[in-house]
Every structure is written in C-alpha cells, then in structure tokens.
Protein backbone atom coordinates (compact mmCIF):
# COMPACT_ATOMS: atom_id res chain seq x y z
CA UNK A 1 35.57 87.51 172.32
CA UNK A 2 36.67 89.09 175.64
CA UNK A 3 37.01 86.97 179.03
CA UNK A 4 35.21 88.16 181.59
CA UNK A 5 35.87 87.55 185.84
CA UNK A 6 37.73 84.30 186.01
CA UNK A 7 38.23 82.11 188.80
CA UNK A 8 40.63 78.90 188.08
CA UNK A 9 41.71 77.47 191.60
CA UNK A 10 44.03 74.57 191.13
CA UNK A 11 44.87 75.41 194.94
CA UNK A 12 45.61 73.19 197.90
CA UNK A 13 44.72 72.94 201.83
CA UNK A 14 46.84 72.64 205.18
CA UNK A 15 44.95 71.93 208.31
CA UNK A 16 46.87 71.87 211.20
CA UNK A 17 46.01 70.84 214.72
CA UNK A 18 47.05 73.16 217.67
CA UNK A 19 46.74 72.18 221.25
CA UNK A 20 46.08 74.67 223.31
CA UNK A 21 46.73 74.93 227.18
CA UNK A 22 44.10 76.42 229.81
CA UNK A 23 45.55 77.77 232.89
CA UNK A 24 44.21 78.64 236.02
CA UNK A 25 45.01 81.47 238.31
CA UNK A 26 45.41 80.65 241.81
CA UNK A 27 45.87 83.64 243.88
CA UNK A 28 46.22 84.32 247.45
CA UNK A 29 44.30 87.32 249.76
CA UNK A 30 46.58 90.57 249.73
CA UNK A 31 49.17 88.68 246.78
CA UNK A 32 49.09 90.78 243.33
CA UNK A 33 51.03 87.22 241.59
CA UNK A 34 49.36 83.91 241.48
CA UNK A 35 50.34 80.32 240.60
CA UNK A 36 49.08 78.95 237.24
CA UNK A 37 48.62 75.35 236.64
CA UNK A 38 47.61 73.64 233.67
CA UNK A 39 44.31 72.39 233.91
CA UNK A 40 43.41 70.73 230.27
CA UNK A 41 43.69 71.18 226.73
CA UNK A 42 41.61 72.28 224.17
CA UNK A 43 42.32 71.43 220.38
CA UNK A 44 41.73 73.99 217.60
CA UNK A 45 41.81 73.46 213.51
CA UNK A 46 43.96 75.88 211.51
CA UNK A 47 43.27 75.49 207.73
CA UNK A 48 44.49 77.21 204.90
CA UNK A 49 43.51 77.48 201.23
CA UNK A 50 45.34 78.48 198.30
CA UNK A 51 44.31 79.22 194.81
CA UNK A 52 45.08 81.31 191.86
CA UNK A 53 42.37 83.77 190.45
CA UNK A 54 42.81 86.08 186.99
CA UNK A 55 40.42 88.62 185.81
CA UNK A 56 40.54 90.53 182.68
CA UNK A 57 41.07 94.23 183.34
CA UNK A 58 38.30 96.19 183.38
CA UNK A 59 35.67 93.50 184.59
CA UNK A 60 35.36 92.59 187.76
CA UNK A 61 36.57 89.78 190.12
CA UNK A 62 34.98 87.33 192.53
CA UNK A 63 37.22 85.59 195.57
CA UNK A 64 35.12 83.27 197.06
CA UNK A 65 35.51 83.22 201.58
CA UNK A 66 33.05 80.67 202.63
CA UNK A 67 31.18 81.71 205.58
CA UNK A 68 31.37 79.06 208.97
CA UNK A 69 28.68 79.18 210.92
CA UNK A 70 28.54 81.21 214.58
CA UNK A 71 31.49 83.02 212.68
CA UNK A 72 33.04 85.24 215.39
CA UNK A 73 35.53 87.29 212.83
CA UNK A 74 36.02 87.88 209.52
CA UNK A 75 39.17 89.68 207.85
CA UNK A 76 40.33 89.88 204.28
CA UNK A 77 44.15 91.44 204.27
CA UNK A 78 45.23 92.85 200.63
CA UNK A 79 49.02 92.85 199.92
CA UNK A 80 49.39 94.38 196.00
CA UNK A 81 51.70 93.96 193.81
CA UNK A 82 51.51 98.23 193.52
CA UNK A 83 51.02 100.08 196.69
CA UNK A 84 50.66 99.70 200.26
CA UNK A 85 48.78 97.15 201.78
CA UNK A 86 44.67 97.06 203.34
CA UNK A 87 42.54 94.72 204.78
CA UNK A 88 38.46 94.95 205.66
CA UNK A 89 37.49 93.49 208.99
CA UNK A 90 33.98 92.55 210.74
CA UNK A 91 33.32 91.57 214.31
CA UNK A 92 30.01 90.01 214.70
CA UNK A 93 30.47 90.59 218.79
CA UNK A 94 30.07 94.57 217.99
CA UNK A 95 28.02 94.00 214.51
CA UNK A 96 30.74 96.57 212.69
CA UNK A 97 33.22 96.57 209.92
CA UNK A 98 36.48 98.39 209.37
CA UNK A 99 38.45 98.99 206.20
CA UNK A 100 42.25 99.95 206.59
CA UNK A 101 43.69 101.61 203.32
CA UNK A 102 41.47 99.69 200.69
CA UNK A 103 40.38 101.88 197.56
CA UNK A 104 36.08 102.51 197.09
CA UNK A 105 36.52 99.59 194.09
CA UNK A 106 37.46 96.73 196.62
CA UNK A 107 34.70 95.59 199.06
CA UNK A 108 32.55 93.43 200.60
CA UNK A 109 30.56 91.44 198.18
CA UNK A 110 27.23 90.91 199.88
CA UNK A 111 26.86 91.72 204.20
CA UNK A 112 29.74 90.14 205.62
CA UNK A 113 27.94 88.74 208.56
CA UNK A 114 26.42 86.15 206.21
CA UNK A 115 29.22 86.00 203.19
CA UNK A 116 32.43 87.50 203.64
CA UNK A 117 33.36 87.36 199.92
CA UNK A 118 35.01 89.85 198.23
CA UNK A 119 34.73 91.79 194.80
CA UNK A 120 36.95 93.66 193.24
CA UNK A 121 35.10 96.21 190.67
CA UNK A 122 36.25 97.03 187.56
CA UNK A 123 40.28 95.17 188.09
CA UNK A 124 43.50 97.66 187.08
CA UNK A 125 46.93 96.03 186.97
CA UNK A 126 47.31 97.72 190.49
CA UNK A 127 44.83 94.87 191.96
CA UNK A 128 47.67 91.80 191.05
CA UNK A 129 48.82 90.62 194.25
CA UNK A 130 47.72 88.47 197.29
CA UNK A 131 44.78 88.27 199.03
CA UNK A 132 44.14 86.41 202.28
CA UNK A 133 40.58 86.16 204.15
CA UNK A 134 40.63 84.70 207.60
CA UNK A 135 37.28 83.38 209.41
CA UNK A 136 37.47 82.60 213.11
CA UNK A 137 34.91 79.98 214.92
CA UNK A 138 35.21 78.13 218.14
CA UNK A 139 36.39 75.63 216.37
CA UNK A 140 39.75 77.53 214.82
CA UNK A 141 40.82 79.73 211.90
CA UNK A 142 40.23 79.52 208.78
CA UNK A 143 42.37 81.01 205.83
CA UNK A 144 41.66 81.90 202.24
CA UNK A 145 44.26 82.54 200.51
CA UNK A 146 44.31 84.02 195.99
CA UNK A 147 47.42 85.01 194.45
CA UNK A 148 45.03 87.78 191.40
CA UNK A 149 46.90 87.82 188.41
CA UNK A 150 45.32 90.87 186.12
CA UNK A 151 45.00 90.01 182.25
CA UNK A 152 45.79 92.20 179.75
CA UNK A 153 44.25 91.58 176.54
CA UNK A 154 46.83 92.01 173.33
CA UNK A 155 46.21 94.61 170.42
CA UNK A 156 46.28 92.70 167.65
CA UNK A 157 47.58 94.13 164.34
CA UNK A 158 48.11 92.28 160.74
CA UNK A 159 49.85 93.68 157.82
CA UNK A 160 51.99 93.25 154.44
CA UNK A 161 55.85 94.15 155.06
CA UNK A 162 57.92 95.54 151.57
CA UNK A 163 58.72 92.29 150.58
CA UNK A 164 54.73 91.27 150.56
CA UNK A 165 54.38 88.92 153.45
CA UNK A 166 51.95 89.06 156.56
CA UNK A 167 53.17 90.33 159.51
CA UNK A 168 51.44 89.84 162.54
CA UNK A 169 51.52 91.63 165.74
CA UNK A 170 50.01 91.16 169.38
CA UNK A 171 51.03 93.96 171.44
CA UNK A 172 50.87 94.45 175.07
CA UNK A 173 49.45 91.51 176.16
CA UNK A 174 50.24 90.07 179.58
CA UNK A 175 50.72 87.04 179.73
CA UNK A 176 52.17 86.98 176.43
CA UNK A 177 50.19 85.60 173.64
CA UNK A 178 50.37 82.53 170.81
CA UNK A 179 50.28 83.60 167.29
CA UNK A 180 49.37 81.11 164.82
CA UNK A 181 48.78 81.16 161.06
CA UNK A 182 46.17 79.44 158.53
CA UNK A 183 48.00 77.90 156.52
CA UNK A 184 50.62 76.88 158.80
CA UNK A 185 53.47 78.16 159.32
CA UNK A 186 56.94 77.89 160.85
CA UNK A 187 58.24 81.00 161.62
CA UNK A 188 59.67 81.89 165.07
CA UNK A 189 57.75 84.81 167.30
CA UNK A 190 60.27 87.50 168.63
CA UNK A 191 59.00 88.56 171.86
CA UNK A 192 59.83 92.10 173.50
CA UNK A 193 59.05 92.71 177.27
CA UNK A 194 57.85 96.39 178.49
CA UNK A 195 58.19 97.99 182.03
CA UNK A 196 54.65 97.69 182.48
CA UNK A 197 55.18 93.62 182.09
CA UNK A 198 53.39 93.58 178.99
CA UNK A 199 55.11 91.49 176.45
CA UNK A 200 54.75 92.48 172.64
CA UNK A 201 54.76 89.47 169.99
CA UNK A 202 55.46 89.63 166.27
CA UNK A 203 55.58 86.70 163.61
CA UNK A 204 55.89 87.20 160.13
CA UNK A 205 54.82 84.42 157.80
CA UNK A 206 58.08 83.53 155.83
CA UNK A 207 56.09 82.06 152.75
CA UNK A 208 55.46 83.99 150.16
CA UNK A 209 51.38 83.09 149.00
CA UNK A 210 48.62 85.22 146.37
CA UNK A 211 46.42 83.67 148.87
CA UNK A 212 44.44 84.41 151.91
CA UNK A 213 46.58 84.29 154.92
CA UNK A 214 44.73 84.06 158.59
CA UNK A 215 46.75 85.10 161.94
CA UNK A 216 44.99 83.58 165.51
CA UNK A 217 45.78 85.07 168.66
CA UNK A 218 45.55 82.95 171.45
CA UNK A 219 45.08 84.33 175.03
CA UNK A 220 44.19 83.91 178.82
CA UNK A 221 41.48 86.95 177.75
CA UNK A 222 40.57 85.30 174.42
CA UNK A 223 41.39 84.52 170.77
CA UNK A 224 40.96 86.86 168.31
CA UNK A 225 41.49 86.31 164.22
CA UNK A 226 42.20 88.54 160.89
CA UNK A 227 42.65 87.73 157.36
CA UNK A 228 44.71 89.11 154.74
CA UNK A 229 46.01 88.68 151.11
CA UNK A 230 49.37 90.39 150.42
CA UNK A 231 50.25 92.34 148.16
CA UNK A 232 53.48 94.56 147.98
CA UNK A 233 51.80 97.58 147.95
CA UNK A 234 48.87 96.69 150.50
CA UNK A 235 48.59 98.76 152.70
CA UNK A 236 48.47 97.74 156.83
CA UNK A 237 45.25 96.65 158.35
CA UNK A 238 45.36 96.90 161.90
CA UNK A 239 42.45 95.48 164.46
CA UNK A 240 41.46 96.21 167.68
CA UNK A 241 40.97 93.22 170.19
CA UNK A 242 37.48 95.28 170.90
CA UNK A 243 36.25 95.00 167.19
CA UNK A 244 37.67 91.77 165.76
C-alpha cells in the first residue's frame, strides 16, 4: 500500500477589517504641493487560511487557492525548507504570468486566470516548507496559506537475531513509524535519527516462539506487514515497502 497526494487541512481563518482613507489633492495654479483632506473611507477584508498538506515523495501534490471572482491578482510565494525562495504571479490587467526562482516541477495547476491552484509534480524532500497564495479583489486580499510536509515511506526489514528471535526494522522513514507485532508484544522500539531527518526504528520481539511471528508497520505513507518463524539459523528476510 503506498499513499498517494494527501491533503489533511485541520487549518484555521483570520479576517480582518482595514479601513482605508481616500484623500483628495487640492492644488493651487503655479503650486507643485497641495493640501489633502480626508474625504471618506472605504473598508477592505483581509483573510487568511492556514492548513497543513503532506504528500508522499515521488507523487504529486495538490494546494487548493480558490479563485474570487473579477480576481485582479494572483501570487503563490514558496519559502522551502532547502533553498532559496520563488513565487509565480498573474495579473489579469496585462493577461501575463511571472515565475521568480521556482523549479519546471512546481506550477500552475490549470490557467491561473480561472484557478490559481498549484501542483507540485513528482514531491522531493526539497519541496517541505511554506507556501502562501494571495488573491486580490475589490473587495480585499485573500491568503492561502500550507505548511508541505514530504513523507518518506520506511524500508521495512524482518529477521531472526543469534539468539532466534524476530527483529524488526523500519528504516528511514520520516515521520518515524509504529512497529507492532502479532502476537503482541512488549518490547520497547529504539529509535535513531539521521541528518536527512529520517528516523530509523528497530524492535525485537523478546519472546522466544516455534511459531509464526507478524511485524506491522504503521505510517503517514501506509502500513506494510511480514511474517516469519525463527529459527537460529534462519537466515534474514528483508522487504521492500514497494513489494510487501
């Protein structure tokens, strides 16, 4: 089982109110200054979204910018967790779009005149970070805003240490993953970080059984499962997450 492009938004929204003050220019013949004097106020909406996205790497990812009508502006600015930042732009008063910085494998999703979504094809771990879209109306600004956290699916490997009980491994998964055994079992996962921000788990199941012994993987990217019966002198199995 492999995950594909995930969207889970447990986000929130601000809206602010800002009053904003029209002047007018007064000037006099031959006088390069005039007087300004207030003359009303006009009030504008300022919302902002939040939500959390994850994609499995490798597929590709979805973030949603819902399109307002007699939309004036659209901009989508990129901050990653690796590298410098980018952003794609469209003005609807000259009909163009601009990108600043942003690879071939992040653009618009459909013409950004009618849906200024974004995709993001085929995710690395170089995509994590923030991304922000902002549509302007008359009526105000309105902000987008995804914190893309890139999953790494673990390698899962089970096997029968010296002494003739399963070991099971689940390396360089990020987030890290749950291991769990059939029967159950108590032992305590040891857990080893990498530079990368993988994590590496590894339970071994402490009682001794002729039996069939099953090890579950649990992750953001899916659950994967292998059997084994121990011997002392089996040899390791090892599984790829692509296969099992």
């Amino acid at each position: 089982m492999k995950a594909a492009a995930d969207m889970k938004a447990a986000g929130k929204t601000l809206c602010v109110f800002v009053l904003l003050t029209i002047t007018e220019v007064t000037r006099t013949a031959g006088e390069s200054n005039g007087d300004q004097s207030a003359v009303g106020m006009e009030e504008r909406e300022m919302c902002t979204e939040y939500k959390r996205a994850s994609v499995t790497v490798g597929n590709s990812s979805v973030l949603i910018c819902s399109p307002k009508p007699n939309m004036t502006m659209a901009t989508w600015k990129i901050n990653p967790k690796a590298g410098g930042p980018c952003s794609l732009g469209y003005r609807a008063d000259q009909n163009k779009t601009d990108r600043t910085n942003c690879s071939e494998s992040i653009n618009w999703k459909f013409r950004p005149d009618q849906d200024p979504t974004l995709e993001i094809r085929q995710a690395g771990r170089a995509h994590e970070g923030n991304y922000t879209c902002e549509v302007v109306v008359a009526e105000g600004n309105f902000h987008m805003s995804y914190y893309l956290t890139v999953l790494v699916p673990p390698r899962l490997t089970l096997y029968c240490d010296d002494q003739g009980n399963p070991v099971c491994e689940a390396a360089a998964g990020k987030p890290a993953a749950q291991i769990s055994w059939v029967p159950e079992n108590n032992s305590t996962p040891k857990e080893e970080g990498h530079d990368d921000g993988t994590v590496t788990v590894l339970s071994k199941f402490t009682a001794y059984s002729t039996n069939v012994t099953t090890c579950i993987v649990s992750h953001l990217a899916g659950n994967w499962s292998k059997s084994i019966a121990c011997r002392p002198s089996k040899l390791h199995i090892s599984c790829s997450t692509e296969i099992c």
